[in-house]
Protein backbone atom coordinates (compact mmCIF):
# COMPACT_ATOMS: atom_id res chain seq x y z
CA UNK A 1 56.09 91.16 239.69
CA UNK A 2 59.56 92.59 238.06
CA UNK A 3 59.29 89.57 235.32
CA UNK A 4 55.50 90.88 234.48
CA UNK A 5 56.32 94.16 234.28
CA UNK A 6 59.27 93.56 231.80
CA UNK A 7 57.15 91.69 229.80
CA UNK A 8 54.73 94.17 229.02
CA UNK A 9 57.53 96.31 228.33
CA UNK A 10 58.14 94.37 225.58
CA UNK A 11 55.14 93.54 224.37
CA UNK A 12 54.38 97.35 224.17
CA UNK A 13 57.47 98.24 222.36
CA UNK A 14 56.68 95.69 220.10
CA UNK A 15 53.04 96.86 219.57
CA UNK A 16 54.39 100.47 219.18
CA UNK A 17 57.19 99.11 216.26
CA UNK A 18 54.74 97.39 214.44
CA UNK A 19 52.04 100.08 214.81
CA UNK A 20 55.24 102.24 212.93
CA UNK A 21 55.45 99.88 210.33
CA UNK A 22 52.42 99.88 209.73
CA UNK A 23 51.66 103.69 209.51
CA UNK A 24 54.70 104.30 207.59
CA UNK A 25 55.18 101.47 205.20
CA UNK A 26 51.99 100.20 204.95
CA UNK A 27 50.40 103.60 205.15
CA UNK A 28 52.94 104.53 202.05
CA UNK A 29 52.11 101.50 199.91
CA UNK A 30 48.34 102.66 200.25
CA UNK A 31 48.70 105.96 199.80
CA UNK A 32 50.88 105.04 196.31
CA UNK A 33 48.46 103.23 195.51
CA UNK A 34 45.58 105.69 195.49
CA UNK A 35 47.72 108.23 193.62
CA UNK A 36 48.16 105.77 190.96
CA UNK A 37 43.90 104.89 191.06
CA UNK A 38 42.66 108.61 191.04
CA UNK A 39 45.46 109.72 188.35
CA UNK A 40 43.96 107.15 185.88
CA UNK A 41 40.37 107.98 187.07
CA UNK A 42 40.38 111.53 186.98
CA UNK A 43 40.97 111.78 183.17
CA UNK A 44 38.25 109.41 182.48
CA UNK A 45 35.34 111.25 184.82
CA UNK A 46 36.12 114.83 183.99
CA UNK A 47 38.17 116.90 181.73
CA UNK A 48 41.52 116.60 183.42
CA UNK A 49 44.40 116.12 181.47
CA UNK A 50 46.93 113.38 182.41
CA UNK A 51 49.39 115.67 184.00
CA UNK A 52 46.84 117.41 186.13
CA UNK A 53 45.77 114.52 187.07
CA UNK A 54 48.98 113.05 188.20
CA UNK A 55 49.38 116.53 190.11
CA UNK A 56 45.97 116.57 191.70
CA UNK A 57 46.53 112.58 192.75
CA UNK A 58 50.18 113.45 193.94
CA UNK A 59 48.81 116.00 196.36
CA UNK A 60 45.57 114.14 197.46
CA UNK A 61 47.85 111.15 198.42
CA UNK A 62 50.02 113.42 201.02
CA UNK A 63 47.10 114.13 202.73
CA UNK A 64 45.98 110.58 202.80
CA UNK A 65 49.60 109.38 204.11
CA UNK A 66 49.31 111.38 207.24
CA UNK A 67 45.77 110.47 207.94
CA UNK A 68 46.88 106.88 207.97
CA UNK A 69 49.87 107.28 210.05
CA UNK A 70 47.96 109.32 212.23
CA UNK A 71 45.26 106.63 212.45
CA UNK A 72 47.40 103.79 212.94
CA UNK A 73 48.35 105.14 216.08
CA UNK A 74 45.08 105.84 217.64
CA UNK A 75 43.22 102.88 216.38
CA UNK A 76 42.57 100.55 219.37
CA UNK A 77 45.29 97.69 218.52
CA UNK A 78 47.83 97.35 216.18
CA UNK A 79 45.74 94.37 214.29
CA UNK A 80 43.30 96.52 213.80
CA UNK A 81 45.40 98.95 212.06
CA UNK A 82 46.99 96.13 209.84
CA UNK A 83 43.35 94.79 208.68
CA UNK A 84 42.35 98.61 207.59
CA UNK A 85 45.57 98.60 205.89
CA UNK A 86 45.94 95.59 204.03
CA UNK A 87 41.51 95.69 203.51
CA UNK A 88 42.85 99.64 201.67
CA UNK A 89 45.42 97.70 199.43
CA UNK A 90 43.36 95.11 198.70
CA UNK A 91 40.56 97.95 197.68
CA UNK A 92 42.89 100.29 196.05
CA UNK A 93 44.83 97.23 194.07
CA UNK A 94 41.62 95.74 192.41
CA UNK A 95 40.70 99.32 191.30
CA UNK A 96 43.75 99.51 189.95
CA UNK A 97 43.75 96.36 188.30
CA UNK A 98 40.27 97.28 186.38
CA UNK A 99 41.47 100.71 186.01
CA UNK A 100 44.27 99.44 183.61
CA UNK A 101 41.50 96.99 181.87
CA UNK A 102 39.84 99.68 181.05
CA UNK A 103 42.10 102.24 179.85
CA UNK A 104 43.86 99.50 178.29
């Protein structure tokens, strides 16, 4: 019984460190990357100049950084908060990628 118990010790510390990693470097990359996708949209759907922009996008992706470390810890396992994250990079990169295409 002692020998189960330590082991899911373990495996819950290990669970809880990668749920951490994910939140906060994972949850950064994203959140970089959708600062960098709605300062180069913003200019080309409204009137915003680049620097507003890159404000407005600055502050939006605060608030998206602690949603997703919030979320990575209260999402169900800690796969499931790796597949939301890496499915948001994979998003947020191809935007960005036809973002640049078309601002050239």
């Amino acid at each position: 019984m002692a020998k189960a118990s330590v082991e899911n010790t373990a495996r819950y510390r290990w669970m809880v460190l990668s749920r951490l990693i994910a939140g906060f470097i994972a949850g950064y990359l994203v959140a970089s990357l959708f600062a960098i996708v709605l300062a180069l949209l913003l200019p080309l759907i409204s009137d915003t100049s680049q620097a507003e922009a890159l404000l407005i996008a600055t502050m939006w992706s605060f608030v998206l950084y602690a949603v997703i470390v919030i979320w990575a810890f209260t999402t169900r396992s800690a796969l499931r908060a790796w597949l939301g994250l890496l499915g948001g990079t994979a998003l947020l990169g191809a935007a960005w990628f036809l973002l640049r295409q078309l601002t050239g």
